[in-house]
Protein backbone atom coordinates (compact mmCIF):
# COMPACT_ATOMS: atom_id res chain seq x y z
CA UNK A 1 -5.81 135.35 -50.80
CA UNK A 2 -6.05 135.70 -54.59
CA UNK A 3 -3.41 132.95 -54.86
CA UNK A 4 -5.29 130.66 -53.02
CA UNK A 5 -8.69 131.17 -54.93
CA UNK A 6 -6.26 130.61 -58.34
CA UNK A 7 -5.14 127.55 -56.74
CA UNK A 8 -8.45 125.67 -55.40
CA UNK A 9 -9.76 127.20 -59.15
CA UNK A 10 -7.20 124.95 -60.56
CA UNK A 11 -8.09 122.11 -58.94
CA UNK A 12 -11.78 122.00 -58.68
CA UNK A 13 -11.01 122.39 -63.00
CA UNK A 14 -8.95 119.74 -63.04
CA UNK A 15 -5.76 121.74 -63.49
CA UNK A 16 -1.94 120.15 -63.14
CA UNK A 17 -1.63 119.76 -59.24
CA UNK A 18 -4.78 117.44 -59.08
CA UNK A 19 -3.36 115.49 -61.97
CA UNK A 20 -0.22 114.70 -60.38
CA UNK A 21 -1.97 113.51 -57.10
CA UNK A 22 -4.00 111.06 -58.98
CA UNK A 23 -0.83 109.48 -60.20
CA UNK A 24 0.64 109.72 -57.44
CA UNK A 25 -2.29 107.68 -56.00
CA UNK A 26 -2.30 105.28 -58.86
CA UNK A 27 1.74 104.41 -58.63
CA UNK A 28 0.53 103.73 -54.89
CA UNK A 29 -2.09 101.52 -55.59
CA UNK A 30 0.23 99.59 -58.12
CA UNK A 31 3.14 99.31 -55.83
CA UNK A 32 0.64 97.44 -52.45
CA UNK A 33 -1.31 95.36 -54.94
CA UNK A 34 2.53 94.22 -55.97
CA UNK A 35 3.16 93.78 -52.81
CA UNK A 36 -0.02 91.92 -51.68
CA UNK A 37 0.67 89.49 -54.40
CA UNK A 38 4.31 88.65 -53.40
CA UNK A 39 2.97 88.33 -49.82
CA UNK A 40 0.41 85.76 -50.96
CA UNK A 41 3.51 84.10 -53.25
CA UNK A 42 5.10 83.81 -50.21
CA UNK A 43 2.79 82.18 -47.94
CA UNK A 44 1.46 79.73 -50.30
CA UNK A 45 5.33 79.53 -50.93
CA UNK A 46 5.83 78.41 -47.02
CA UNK A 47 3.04 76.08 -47.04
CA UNK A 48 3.49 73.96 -49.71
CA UNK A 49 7.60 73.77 -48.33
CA UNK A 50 6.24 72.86 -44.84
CA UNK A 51 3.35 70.28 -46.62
CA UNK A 52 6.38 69.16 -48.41
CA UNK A 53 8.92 68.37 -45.36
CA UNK A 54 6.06 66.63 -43.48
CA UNK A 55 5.82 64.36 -46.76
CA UNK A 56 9.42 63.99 -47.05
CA UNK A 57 9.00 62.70 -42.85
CA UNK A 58 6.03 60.89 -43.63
CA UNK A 59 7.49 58.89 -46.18
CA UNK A 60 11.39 58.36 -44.80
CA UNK A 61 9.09 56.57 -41.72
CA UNK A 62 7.03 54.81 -43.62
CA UNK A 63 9.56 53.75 -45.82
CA UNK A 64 12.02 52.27 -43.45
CA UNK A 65 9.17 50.74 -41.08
CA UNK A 66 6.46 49.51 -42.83
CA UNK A 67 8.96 46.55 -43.81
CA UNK A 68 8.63 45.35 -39.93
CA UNK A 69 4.43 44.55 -40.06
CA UNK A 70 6.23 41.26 -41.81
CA UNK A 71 8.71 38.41 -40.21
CA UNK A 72 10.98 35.68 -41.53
CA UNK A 73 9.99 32.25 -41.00
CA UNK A 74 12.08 29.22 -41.83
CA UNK A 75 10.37 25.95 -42.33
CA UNK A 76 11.49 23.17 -40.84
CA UNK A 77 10.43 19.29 -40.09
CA UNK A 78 10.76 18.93 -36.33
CA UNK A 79 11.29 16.00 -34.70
CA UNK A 80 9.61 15.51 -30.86
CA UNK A 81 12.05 13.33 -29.46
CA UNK A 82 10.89 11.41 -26.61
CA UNK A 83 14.23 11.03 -25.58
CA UNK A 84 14.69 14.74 -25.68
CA UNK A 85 11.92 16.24 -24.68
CA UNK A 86 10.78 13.50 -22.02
CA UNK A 87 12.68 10.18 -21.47
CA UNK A 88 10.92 9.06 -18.57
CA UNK A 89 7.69 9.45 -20.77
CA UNK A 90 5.70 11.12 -16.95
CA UNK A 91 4.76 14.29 -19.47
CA UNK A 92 4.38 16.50 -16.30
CA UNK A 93 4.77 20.20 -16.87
CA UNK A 94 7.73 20.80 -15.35
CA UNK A 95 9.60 18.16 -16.85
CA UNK A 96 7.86 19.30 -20.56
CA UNK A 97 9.51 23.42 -19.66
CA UNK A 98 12.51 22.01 -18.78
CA UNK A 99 13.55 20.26 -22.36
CA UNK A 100 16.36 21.07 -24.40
CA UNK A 101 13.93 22.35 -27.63
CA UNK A 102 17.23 24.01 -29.17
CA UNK A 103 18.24 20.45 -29.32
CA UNK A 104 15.22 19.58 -31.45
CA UNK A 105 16.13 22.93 -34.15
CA UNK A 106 19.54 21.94 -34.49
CA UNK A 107 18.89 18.44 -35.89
CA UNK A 108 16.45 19.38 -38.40
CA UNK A 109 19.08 21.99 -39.46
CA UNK A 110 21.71 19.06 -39.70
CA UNK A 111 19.07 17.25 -40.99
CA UNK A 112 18.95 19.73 -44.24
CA UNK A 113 21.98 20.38 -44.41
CA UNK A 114 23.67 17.10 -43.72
CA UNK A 115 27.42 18.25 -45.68
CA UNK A 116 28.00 21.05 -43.12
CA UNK A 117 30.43 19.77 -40.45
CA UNK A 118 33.02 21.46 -39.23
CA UNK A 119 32.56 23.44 -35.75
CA UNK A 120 32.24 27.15 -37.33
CA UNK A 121 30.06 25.78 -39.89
CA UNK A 122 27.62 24.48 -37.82
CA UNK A 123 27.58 27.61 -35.19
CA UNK A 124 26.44 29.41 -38.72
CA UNK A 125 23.88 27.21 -39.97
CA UNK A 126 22.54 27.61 -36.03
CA UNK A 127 22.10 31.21 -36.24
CA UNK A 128 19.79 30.88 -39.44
CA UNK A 129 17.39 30.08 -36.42
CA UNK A 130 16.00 33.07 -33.98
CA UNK A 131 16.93 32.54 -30.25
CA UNK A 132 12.96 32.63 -30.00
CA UNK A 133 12.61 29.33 -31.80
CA UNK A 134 12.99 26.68 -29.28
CA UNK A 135 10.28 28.73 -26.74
CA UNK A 136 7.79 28.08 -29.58
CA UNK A 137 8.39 25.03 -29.89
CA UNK A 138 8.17 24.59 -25.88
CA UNK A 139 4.73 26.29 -26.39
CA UNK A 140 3.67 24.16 -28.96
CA UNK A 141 4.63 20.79 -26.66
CA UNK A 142 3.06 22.57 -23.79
CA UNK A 143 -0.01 23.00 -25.35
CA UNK A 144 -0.34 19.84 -26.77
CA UNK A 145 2.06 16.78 -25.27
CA UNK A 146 0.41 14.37 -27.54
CA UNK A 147 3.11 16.03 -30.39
CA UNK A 148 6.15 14.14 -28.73
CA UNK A 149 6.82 11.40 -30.77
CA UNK A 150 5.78 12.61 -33.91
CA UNK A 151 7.19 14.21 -36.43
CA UNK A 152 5.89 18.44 -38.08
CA UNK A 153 6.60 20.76 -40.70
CA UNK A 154 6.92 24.16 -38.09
CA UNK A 155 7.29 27.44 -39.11
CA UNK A 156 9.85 28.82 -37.03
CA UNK A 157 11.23 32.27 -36.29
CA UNK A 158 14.06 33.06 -38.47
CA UNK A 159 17.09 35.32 -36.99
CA UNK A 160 16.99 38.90 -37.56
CA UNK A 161 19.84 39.00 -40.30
CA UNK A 162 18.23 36.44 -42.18
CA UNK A 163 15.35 38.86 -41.99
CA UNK A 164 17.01 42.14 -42.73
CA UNK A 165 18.60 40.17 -46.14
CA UNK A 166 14.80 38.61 -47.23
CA UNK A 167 13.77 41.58 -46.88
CA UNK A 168 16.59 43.48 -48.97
CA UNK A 169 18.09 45.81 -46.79
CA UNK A 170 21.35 43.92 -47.39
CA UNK A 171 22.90 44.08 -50.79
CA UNK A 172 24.54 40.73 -52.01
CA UNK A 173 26.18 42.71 -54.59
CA UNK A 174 29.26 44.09 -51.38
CA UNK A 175 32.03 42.01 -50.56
CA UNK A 176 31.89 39.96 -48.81
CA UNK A 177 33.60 41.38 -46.18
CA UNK A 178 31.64 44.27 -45.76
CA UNK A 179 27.90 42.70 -44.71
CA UNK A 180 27.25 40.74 -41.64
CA UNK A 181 26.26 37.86 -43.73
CA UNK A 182 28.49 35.33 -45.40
CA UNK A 183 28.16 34.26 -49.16
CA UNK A 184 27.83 30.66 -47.03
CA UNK A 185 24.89 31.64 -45.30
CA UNK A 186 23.26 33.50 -48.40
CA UNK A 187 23.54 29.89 -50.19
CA UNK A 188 21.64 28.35 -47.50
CA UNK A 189 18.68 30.91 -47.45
CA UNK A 190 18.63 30.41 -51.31
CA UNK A 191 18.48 26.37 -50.93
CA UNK A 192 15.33 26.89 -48.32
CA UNK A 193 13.70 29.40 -50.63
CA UNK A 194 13.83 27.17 -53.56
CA UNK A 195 12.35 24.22 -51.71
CA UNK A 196 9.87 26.70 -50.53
CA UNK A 197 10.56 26.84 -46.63
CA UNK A 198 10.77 30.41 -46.49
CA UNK A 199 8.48 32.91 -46.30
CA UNK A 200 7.63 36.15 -44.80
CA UNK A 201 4.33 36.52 -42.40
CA UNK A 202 2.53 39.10 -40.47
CA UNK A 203 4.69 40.09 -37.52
CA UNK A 204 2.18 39.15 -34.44
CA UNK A 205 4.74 39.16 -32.52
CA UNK A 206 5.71 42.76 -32.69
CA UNK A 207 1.86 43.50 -31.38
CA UNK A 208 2.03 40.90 -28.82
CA UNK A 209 5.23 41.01 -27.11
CA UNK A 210 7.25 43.36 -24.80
CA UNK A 211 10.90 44.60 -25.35
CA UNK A 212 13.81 42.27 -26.46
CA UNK A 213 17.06 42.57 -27.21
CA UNK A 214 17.07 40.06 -30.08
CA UNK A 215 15.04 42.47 -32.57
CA UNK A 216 12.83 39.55 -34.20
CA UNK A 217 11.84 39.25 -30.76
CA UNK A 218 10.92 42.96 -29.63
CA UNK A 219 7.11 44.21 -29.53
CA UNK A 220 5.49 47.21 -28.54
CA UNK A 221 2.67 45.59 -26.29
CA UNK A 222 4.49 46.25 -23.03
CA UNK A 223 4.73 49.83 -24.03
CA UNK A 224 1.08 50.08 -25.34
CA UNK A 225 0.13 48.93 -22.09
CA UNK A 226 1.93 51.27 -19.94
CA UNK A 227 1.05 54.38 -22.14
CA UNK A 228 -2.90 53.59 -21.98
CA UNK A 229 -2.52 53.02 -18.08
CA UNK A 230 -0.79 56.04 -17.80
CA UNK A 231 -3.00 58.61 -20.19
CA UNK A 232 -5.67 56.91 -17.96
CA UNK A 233 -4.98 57.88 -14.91
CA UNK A 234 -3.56 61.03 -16.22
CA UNK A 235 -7.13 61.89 -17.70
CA UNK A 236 -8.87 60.70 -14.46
CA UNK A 237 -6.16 63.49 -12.18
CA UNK A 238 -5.74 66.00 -14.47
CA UNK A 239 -9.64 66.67 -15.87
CA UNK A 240 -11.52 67.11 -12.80
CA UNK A 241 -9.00 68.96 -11.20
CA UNK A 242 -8.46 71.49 -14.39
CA UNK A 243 -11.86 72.11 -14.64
CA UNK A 244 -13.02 72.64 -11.51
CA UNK A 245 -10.15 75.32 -11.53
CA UNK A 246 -11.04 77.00 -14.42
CA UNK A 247 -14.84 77.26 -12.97
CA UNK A 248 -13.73 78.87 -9.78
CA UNK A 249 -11.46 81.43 -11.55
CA UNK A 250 -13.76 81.93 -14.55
CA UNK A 251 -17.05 82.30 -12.30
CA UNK A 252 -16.45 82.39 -9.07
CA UNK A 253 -12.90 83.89 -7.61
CA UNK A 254 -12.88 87.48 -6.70
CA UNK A 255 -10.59 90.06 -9.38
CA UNK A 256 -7.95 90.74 -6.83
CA UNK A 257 -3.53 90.06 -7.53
CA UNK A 258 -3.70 87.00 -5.83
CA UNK A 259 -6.25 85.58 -8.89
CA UNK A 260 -4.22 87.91 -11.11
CA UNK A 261 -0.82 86.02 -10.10
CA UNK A 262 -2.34 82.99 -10.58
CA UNK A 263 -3.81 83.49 -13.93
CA UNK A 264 -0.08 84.17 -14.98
CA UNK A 265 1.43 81.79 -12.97
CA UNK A 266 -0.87 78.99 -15.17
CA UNK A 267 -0.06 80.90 -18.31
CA UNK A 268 3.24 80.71 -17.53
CA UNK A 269 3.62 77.29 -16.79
CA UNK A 270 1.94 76.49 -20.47
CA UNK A 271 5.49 76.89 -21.68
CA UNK A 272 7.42 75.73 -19.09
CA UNK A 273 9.79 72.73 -20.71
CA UNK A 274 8.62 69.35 -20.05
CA UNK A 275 11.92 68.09 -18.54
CA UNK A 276 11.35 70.57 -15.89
CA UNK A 277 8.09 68.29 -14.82
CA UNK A 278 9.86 65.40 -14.84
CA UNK A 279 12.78 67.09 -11.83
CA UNK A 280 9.21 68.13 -10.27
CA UNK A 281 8.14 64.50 -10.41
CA UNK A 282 11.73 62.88 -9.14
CA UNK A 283 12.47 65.29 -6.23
CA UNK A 284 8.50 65.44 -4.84
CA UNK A 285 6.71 62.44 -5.98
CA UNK A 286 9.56 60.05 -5.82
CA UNK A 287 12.27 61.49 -3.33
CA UNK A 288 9.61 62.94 -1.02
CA UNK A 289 6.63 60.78 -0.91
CA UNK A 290 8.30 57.08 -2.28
CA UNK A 291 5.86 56.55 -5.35
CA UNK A 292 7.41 53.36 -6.72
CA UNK A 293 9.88 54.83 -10.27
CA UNK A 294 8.98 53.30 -13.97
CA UNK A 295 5.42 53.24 -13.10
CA UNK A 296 2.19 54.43 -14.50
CA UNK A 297 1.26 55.76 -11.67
CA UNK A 298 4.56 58.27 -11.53
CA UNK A 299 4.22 59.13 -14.82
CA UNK A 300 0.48 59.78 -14.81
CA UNK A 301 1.51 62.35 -12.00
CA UNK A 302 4.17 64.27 -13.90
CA UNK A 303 2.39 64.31 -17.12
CA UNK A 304 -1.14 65.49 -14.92
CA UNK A 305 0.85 68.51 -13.78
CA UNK A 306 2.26 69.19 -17.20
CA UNK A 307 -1.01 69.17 -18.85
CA UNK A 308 -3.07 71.10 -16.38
CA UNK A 309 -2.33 74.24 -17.62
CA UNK A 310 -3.43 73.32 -21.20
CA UNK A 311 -6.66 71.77 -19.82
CA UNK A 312 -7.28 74.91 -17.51
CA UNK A 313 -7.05 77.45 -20.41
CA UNK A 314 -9.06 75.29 -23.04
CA UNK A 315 -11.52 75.15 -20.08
CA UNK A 316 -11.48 79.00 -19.76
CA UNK A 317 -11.83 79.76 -22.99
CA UNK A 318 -14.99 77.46 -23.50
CA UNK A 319 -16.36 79.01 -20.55
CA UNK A 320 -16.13 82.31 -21.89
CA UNK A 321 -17.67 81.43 -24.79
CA UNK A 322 -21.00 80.94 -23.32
CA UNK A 323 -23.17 84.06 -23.30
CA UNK A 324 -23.63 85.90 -19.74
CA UNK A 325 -27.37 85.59 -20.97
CA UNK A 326 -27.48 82.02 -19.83
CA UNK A 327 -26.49 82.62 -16.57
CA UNK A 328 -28.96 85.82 -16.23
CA UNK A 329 -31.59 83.48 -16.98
CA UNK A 330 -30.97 80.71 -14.90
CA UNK A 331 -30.66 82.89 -12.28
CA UNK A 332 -33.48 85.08 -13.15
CA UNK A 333 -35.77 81.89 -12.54
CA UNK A 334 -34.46 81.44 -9.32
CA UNK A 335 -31.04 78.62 -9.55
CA UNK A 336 -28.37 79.26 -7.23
CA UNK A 337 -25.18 80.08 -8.37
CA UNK A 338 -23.97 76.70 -8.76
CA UNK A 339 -26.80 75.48 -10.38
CA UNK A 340 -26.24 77.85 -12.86
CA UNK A 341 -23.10 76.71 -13.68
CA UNK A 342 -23.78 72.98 -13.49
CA UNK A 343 -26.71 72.74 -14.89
CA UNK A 344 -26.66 75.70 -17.56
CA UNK A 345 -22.83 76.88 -18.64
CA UNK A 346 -20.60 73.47 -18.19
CA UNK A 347 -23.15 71.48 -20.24
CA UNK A 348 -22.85 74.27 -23.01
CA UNK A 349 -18.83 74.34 -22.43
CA UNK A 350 -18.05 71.00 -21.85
CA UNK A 351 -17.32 70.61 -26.19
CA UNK A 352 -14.63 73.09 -25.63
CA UNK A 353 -13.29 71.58 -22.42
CA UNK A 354 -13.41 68.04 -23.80
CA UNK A 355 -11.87 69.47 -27.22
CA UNK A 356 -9.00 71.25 -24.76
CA UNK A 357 -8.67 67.58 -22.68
CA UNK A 358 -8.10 65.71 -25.48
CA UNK A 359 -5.67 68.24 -26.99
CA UNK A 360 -3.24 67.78 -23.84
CA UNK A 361 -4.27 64.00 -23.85
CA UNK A 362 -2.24 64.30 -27.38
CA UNK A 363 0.65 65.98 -25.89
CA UNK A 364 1.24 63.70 -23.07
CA UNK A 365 0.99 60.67 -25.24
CA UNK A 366 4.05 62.09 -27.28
CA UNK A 367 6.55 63.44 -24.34
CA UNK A 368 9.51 61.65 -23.39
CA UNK A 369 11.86 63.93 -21.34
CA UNK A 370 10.13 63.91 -18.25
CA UNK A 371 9.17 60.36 -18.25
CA UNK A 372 12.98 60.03 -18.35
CA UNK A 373 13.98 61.60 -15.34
CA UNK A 374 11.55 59.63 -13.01
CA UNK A 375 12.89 56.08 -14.81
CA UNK A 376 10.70 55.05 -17.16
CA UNK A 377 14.00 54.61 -19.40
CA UNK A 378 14.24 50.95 -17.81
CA UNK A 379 14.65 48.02 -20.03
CA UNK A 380 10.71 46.36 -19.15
CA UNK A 381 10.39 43.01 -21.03
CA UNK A 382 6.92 42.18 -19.23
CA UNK A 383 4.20 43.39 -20.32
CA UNK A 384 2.32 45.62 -16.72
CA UNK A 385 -0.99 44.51 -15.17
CA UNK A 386 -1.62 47.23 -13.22
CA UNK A 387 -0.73 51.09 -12.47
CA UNK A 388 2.41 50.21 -9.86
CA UNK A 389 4.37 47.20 -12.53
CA UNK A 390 7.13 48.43 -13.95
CA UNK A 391 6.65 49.69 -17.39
CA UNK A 392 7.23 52.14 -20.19
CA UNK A 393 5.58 53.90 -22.58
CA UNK A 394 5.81 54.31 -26.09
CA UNK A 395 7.70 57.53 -27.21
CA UNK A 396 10.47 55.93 -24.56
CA UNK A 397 10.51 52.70 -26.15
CA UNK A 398 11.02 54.41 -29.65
CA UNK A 399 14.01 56.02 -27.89
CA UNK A 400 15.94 53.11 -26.99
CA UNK A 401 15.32 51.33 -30.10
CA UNK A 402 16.72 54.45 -31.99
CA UNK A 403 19.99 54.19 -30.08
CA UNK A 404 20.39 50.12 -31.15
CA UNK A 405 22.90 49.49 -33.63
CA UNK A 406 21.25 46.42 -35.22
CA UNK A 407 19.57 47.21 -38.58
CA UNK A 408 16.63 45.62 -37.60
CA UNK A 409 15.56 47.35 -34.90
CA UNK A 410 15.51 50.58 -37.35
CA UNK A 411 12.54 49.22 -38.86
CA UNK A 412 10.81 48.67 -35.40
CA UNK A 413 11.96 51.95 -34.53
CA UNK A 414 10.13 53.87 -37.38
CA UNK A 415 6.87 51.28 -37.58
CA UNK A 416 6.80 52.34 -33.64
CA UNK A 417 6.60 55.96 -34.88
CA UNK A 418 4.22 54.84 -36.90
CA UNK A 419 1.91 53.55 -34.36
CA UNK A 420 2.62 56.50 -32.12
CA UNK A 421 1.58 59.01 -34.94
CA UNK A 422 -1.73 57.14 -35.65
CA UNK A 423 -2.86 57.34 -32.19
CA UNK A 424 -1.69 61.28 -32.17
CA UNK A 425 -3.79 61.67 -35.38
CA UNK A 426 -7.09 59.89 -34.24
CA UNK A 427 -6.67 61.86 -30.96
CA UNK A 428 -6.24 65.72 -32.53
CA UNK A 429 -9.09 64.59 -35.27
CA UNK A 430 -11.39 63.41 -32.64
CA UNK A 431 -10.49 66.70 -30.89
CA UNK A 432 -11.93 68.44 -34.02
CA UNK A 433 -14.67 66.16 -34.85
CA UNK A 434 -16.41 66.91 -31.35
CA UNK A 435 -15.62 70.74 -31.75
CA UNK A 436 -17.68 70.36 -35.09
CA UNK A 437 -20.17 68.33 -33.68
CA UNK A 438 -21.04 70.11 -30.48
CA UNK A 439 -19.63 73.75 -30.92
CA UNK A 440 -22.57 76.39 -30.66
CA UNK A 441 -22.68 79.81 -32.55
CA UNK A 442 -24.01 82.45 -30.12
């Protein structure tokens, strides 16, 4: 008893033991302020790496495709030869399509280069000349049949090696025998340069045009088309049906398993892979009820039941988010229970649902895998007019000009990406911008 009095004496003094506790204490305090500083080193540490690989991405892609925004065009004086283009002179339609307009390309090329003669020769000077060429100049005719007869300086489409080595993906500085293009053909580009009949443009064409498989020739418009047909009808399936799902389970579905079960099953199928959709898609939509394959309207169907879960939780969330005060009210005045939640809680949750919408929007712009399976993989030079054409979207079209060999489809590959990360950027910040704008604080 005596020992104990000595003791709490001691301390209440300020004796040894309460000393040592102190430091104790103190070495403690050192020690997690240490370590709260090395945690912070870290994690500014693993931002600034992740800022920097999405920089390094940013700028590989930008890099190698901003080159294809531009095209090669050759300048040459083009002869409309009556005799060519219409020897009976009738200048009917028909007969106008019909002309041999690679005729009219190869003798200006002759005409430039009148000292190349042999066979092989003249099968190179040729290719200095896209395949695309002579359908401009059918376009041109076409258009206006009062040019036959006359002679024009036309800026043609040049081939896509001539493009990749204007553009200096090439080096001239190889042998020979390593680059696709001949010392021959490199003298001819620098003849037209120095009379001033080449020149690089804006590439319309890659806006304007479907797939090709010469790569001066390729566009994205036929993919553009078939992605905003299908995020179309994928919004029009997908919203309705997700929200008036999340309203029944949020407000009105009894707490029982069978809600309980379903509540995980949509959890659950948040993180489900994609590809798994797309075997959905082909053995139900396709194999059981004969929706036509590579169309919007298949691929709006597989990519509405991939991003109902995303639009059903988003949904839930914002309808949690309104206080149960609203609905007391409402129905404290007399509404009925649906009023109350049309005319009082999905006004004040639709930010949140819309924020949630666009948000999956976003992801099923970017997937690929399941819009695989069902056939959307098909080579689609048209451009669709409507939900049942054959199409393909964008992220697809990226795919199969990533597995081409020819350089220039590289660049069309990564100014695709390009496109297809714009659109996913004004998407997410319009996702944001309306959570700013309408988002409530309760």
């Amino acid at each position: 008893m005596n020992n104990h009095i000595n003791i709490a004496a001691d301390n209440a003094s300020g004796g040894a033991p309460a000393r040592r506790t102190i430091d104790i204490v103190n070495a403690s305090l050192k020690r997690r302020y240490a370590a709260e500083k090395r945690f912070r080193f870290l994690g500014m540490g693993a931002v600034v790496l992740g800022l920097l690989f999405v920089a390094i991405l940013f700028a590989d892609i930008i890099g190698k495709g901003y080159t294809a925004f531009e095209q090669t065009y050759i300048q040459l004086p083009i002869r409309f030869a009556p005799e060519v283009i219409d020897p009976a002179g009738s200048r009917e339609q028909d007969t106008l399509a019909r002309a041999d307009y690679q005729k009219l390309v190869r003798n200006s090329l002759k005409a430039q280069f009148p000292e190349v003669s042999g066979r092989r020769d003249k099968r190179a000077l040729y290719q200095l000349m896209s395949p695309g060429a002579p359908q401009q100049l059918r376009e041109m005719v076409m258009a206006d049949p009062g040019l036959i007869g006359t002679t024009a300086d036309v800026w043609l489409l040049a081939n896509d090696d001539i493009d990749v080595v204007v553009k200096g993906h090439i080096d001239r500085d190889v042998p020979e025998s390593e680059r696709r293009v001949k010392d021959q053909t490199l003298a001819w580009l620098d003849t037209l340069d120095e009379n001033g009949m080449l020149e690089k443009r804006f590439n319309r064409i890659f806006f304007t045009s479907g797939d090709s498989r010469e790569p001066e020739l390729a566009g994205i418009a036929g993919a553009l088309a078939g992605s905003a047909y299908t995020l179309l009808l994928t919004l029009l399936f997908s919203f309705p049906i997700a929200v008036g799902a999340a309203l029944y389970l949020e407000e009105f579905a009894p707490k029982n398993r069978w809600t309980d079960l379903i509540e995980v099953n949509i959890n659950n199928l948040a993180a489900v892979p994609s590809i798994v959709f797309g075997l959905l898609g082909l053995a139900v939509f396709i194999n059981f009820f004969g929706v036509p394959r590579s169309t919007p309207l298949i691929g709006a169907l597989v990519l509405t039941l991939m991003t109902l879960p995303t639009i059903i939780i988003a949904s839930r969330a914002a309808l949690k988010s309104v206080p149960p005060s609203i609905r007391e009210a409402a129905l404290g005045v007399g509404a009925s229970p649906l009023q109350t939640q049309f005319h009082h809680v999905l006004p004040l949750a639709m930010p949140g649902m819309l924020t949630g919408t666009i948000i999956g929007m976003a992801q099923a712009l970017g997937e690929t895998a399941p819009l695989l399976m069902i056939g959307m993989i098909a080579f689609i030079v048209d451009i669709p007019g409507g939900v049942t054409d054959p199409s393909t979207v964008l992220p697809v079209q990226i795919f199969l000009w990533a597995d081409s060999a020819e350089r220039a489809f590289v660049e069309r590959t990564s100014a695709a990406i390009m496109v297809l990360l714009g659109f996913l950027i004004v998407m997410n910040l319009t996702a944001v911008l309306l959570r700013k704008k309408f988002e409530r604080r309760w």
